[in-house]
Protein backbone atom coordinates (compact mmCIF):
# COMPACT_ATOMS: atom_id res chain seq x y z
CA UNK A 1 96.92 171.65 83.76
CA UNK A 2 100.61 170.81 83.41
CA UNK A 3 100.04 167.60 81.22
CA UNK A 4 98.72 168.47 77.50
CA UNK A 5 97.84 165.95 74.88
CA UNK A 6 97.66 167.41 71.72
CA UNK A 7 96.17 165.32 67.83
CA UNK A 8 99.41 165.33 66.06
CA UNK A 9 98.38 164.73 62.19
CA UNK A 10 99.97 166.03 59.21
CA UNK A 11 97.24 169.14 58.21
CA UNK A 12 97.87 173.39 58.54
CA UNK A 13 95.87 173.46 61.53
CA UNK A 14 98.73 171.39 62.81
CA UNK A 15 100.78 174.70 63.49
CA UNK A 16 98.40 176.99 65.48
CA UNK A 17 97.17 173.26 68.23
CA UNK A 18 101.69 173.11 68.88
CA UNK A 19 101.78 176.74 69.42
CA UNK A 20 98.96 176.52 71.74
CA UNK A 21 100.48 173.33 73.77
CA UNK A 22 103.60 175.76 74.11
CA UNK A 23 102.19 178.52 75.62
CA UNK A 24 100.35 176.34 77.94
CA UNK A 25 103.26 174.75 79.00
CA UNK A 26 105.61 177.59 79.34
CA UNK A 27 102.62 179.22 81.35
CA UNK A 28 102.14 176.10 83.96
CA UNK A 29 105.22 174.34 83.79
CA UNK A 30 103.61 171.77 81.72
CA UNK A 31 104.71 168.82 79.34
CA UNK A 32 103.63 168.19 76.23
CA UNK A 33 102.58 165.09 74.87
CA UNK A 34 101.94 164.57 70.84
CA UNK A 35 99.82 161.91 69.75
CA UNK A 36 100.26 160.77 65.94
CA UNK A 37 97.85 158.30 64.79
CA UNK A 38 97.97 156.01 61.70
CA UNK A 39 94.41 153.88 62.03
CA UNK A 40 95.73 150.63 60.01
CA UNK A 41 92.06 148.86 60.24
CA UNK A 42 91.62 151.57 56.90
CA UNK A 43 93.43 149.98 55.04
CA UNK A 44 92.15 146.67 55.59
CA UNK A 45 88.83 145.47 53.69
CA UNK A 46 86.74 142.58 53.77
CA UNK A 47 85.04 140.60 50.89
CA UNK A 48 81.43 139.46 50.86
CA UNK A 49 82.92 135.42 51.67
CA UNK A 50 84.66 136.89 55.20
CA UNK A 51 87.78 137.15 53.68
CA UNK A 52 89.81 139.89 54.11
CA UNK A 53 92.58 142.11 52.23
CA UNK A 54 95.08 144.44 53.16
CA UNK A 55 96.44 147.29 51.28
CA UNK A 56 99.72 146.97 52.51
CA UNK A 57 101.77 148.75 50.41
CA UNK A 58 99.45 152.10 51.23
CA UNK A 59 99.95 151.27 54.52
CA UNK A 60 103.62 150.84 54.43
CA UNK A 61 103.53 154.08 53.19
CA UNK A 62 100.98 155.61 55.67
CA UNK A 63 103.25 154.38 58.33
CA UNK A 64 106.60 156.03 56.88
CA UNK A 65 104.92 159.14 56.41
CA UNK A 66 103.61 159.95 59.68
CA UNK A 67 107.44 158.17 61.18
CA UNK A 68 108.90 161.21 59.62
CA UNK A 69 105.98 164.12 60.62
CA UNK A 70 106.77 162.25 64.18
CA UNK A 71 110.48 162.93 63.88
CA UNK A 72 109.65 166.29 62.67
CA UNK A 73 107.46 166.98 65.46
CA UNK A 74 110.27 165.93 68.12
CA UNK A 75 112.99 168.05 66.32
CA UNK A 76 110.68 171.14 66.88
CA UNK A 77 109.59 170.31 70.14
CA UNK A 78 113.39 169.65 71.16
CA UNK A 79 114.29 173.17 70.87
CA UNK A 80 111.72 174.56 72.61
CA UNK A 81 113.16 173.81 76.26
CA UNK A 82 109.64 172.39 77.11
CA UNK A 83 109.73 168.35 78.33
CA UNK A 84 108.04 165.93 75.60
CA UNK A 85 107.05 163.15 73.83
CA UNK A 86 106.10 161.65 70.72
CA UNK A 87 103.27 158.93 71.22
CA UNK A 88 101.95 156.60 68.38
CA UNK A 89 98.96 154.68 67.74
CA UNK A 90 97.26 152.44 65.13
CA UNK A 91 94.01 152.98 66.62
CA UNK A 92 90.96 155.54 65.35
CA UNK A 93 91.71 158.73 66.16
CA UNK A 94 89.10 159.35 68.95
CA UNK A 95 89.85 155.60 70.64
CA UNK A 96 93.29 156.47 70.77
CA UNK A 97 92.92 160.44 71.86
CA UNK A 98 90.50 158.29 74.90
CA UNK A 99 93.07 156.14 75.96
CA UNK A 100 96.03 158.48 75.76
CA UNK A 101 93.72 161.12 77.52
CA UNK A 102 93.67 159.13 80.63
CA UNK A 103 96.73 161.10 82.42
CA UNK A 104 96.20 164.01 80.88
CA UNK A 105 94.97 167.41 81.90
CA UNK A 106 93.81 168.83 78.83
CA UNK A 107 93.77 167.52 74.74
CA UNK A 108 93.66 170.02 71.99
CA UNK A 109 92.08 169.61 68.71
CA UNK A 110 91.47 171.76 66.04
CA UNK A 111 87.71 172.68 64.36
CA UNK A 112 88.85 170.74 61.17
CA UNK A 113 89.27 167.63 62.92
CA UNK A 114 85.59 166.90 63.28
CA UNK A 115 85.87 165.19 66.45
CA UNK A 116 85.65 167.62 69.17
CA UNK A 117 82.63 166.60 70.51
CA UNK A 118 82.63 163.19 70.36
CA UNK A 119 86.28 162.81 71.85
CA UNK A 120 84.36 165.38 74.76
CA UNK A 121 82.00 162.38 74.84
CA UNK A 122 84.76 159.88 75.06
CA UNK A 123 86.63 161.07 77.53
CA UNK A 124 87.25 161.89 80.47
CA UNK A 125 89.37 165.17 80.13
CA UNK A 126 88.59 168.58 79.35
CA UNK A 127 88.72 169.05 75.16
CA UNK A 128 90.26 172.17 73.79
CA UNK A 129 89.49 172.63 70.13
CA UNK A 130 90.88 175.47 68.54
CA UNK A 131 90.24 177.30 65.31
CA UNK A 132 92.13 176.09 62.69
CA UNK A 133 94.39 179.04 61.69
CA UNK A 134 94.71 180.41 65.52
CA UNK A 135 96.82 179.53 68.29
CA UNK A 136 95.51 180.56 71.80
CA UNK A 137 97.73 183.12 73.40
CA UNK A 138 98.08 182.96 77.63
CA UNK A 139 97.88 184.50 79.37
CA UNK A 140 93.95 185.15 78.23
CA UNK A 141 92.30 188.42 77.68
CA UNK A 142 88.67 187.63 77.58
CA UNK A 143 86.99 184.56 78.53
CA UNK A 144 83.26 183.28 78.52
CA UNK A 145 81.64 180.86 80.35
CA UNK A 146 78.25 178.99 78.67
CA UNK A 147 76.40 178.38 81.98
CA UNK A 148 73.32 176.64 82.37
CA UNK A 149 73.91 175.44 86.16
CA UNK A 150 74.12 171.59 85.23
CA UNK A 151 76.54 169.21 85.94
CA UNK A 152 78.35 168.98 82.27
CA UNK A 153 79.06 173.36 83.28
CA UNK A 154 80.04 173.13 86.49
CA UNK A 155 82.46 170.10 85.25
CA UNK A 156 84.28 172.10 82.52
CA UNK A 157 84.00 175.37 84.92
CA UNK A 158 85.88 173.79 87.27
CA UNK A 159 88.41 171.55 84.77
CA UNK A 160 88.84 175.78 83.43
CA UNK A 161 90.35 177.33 86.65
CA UNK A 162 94.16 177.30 85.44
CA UNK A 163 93.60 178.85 82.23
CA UNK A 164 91.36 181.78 83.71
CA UNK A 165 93.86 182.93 86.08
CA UNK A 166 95.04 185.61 84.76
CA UNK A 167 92.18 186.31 82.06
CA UNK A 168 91.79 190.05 82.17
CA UNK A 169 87.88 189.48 81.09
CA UNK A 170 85.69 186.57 82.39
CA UNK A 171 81.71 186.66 81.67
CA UNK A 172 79.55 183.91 83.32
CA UNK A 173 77.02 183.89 80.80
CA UNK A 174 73.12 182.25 81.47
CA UNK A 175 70.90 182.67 78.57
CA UNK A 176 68.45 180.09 79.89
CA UNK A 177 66.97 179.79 83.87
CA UNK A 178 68.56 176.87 85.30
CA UNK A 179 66.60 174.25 86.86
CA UNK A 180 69.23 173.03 89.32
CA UNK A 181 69.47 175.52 91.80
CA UNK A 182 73.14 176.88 90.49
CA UNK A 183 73.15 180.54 89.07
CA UNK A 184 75.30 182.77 86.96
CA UNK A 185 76.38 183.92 89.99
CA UNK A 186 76.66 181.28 92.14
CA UNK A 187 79.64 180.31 89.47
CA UNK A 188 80.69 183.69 90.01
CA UNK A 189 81.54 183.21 93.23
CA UNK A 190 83.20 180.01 92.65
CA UNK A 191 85.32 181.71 90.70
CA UNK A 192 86.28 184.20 93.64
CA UNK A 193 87.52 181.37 95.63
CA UNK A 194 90.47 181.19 92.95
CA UNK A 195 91.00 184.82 93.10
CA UNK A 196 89.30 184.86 89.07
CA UNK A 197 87.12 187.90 89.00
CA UNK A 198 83.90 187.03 86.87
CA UNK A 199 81.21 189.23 85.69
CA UNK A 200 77.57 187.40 85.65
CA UNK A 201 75.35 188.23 82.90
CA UNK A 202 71.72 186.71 83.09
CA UNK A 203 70.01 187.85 79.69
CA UNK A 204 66.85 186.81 77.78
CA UNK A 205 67.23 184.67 75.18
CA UNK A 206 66.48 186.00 71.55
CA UNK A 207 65.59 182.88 69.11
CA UNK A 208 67.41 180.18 70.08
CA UNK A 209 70.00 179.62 72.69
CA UNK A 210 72.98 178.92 70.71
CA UNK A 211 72.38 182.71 68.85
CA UNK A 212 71.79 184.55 71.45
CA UNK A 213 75.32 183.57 73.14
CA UNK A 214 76.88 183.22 69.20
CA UNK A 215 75.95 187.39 69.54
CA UNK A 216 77.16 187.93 72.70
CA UNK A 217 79.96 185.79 72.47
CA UNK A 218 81.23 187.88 69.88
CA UNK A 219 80.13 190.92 71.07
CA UNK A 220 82.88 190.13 73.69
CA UNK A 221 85.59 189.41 71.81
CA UNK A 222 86.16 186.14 73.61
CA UNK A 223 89.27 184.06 73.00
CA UNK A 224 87.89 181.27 74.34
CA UNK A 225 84.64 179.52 75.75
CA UNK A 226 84.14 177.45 78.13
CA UNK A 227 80.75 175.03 77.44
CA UNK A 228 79.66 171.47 79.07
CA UNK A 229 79.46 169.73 75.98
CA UNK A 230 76.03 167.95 75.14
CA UNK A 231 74.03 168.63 77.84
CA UNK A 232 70.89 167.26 75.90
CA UNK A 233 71.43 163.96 74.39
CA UNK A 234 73.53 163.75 71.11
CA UNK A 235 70.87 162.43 68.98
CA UNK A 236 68.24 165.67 69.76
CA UNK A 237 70.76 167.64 69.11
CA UNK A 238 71.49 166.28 65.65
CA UNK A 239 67.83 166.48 65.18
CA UNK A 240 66.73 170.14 66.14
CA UNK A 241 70.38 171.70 66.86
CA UNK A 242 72.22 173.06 70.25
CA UNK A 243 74.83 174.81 71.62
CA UNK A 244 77.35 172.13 71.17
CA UNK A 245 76.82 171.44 67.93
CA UNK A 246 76.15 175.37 66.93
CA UNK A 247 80.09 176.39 67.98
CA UNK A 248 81.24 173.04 66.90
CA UNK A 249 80.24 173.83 63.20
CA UNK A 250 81.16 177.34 63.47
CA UNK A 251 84.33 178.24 62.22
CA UNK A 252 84.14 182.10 62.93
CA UNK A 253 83.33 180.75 66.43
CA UNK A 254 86.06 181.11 69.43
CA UNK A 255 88.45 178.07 70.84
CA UNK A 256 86.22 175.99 72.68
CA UNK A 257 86.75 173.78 76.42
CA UNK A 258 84.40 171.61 76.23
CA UNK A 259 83.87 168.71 79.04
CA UNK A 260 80.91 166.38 79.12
C-alpha cells in the first residue's frame, strides 16, 4: 500500500486525510499523491434554446483559488521528507478520484465529503474515509472486520493486509450466517497466513445488522473497519437501509475501508 491518493479540497477535514497519508507513508515507504479538483462543467449553464453560458469570472476565480491551496499543499508536503505530487483535475470529484485511482493502492476521503461510497462503487481501489476531525494513527491498535463471507469482504479483507500488520487488536466480526461457504474463521485463518492474529466473533444479531455491529463496533474501540461496501444493491439500500449506508452516515462511526 505504498501509493496513496488522497481528495485534496480546501475544507477542515482537509488536515486530519494529509496526516493520515503521512503516517501511511512513513509506515510503508509510500508516496503520496494529492488530487485537487476544480469541476468547471459548474460553472457552465445552459438556456432552454441549447445555448449555453459560462460564469467565467467565478471560474477564473475557482481556478486561482485551489492554484494556491495546491501550492500550499506542496510546500507542506515538501518538508515532510515523504515523495509527492500535486495532481489537478477539472473533472467531478468522483470521475476524477476513478481515474486517478487507477495506480493507486489506497484513496482517502473524509465523512464530509459525501462520496465514500459511491467512489467505493467507482473504483477499483480500496476507499479509506476517515472522520472528519481524526487522522488515523499506524501503527493500529484495534481493528474490525464486517464479515459476511461474500466476495465484496473477502475483497477489502484482502486489499486490508498492510494496514493490519501490526494492529495490536483484530476482530473478524459475522453478525449474519453466510451463505457462501466462508466463515468468521475461515478469514481468521487467512489472516494467519500474514502472521495478523484475528479473533472471530460469530454473534446473533439484535435488530438489524448495521446496530448490532454499530454496538459492538464501539464496544471495541475500533480505529478502523474494514466493510465490502454495498453488498446488496445501492438502490435497496437507499430504500430500507444497510451497513454501508449505516457507517457512511454516521459520524460518531470509526474510519472506514471500504472496497466493492
Amino acid at each position: 500500500m505504498r501509493s496513496i491518493l488522497v481528495y485534496g479540497d480546501r475544507m477542515p477535514a482537509m488536515a486530519a486525510r494529509l496526516d493520515t497519508a503521512l503516517a501511511l507513508a512513513r509506515t510503508m515507504k509510500g508516496h503520496i499523491s494529492v488530487l485537487i479538483d476544480t469541476p468547471i462543467a459548474r460553472y457552465v449553464s445552459l438556456d432552454p434554446m441549447g445555448g449555453s453560458y459560462v460564469a467565467s469570472d467565478a471560474m477564473t476565480q475557482a481556478l486561482a483559488d485551489d492554484d494556491g491551496h495546491a501550492e500550499a499543499i506542496a510546500s507542506r508536503l515538501a518538508g515532510e521528507g515523504i515523495p509527492y505530487e500535486v495532481l489537478r483535475s477539472e473533472d467531478e470529484p468522483v470521475e476524477a478520484l476513478a481515474a486517478a485511482a487507477r495506480l493507486a493502492d489506497l484513496v482517502i476521503l473524509s465523512r464530509s465529503n459525501m462520496m465514500g461510497g459511491e467512489l467505493a462503487l467507482a473504483a477499483r481501489t480500496p476507499v479509506m474515509v476517515l472522520p472528519d476531525a481524526r487522522s488515523l494513527a499506524m501503527p493500529l491498535t484495534t481493528a474490525c472486520i464486517a464479515w459476511d463471507g461474500g466476495n465484496e469482504a473477502a475483497l477489502v479483507l484482502r486489499r486490508s493486509v498492510p494496514l493490519l500488520k501490526d494492529c495490536a487488536t483484530v476482530k473478524v466480526i459475522s453478525v449474519t450466517a453466510s451463505t457462501s461457504g466462508f466463515s468468521a474463521l475461515d478469514a481468521v485463518h487467512y489472516l494467519e497466513r500474514y502472521d495478523i492474529v484475528a479473533e472471530p466473533m460469530e454473534l446473533a444479531r439484535h435488530g438489524s445488522t448495521q446496530q448490532t455491529l454499530v454496538e459492538v463496533v464501539t464496544e471495541a474501540g475500533a480505529e478502523l473497519l474494514v466493510m465490502g461496501a454495498y453488498s446488496r444493491s445501492r438502490m435497496r439500500e437507499y430504500l430500507f437501509g444497510g451497513v454501508t449506508r449505516k457507517f457512511l452516515g454516521d459520524p460518531s462511526a470509526p474510519a472506514l475501508l471500504l472496497a466493492h
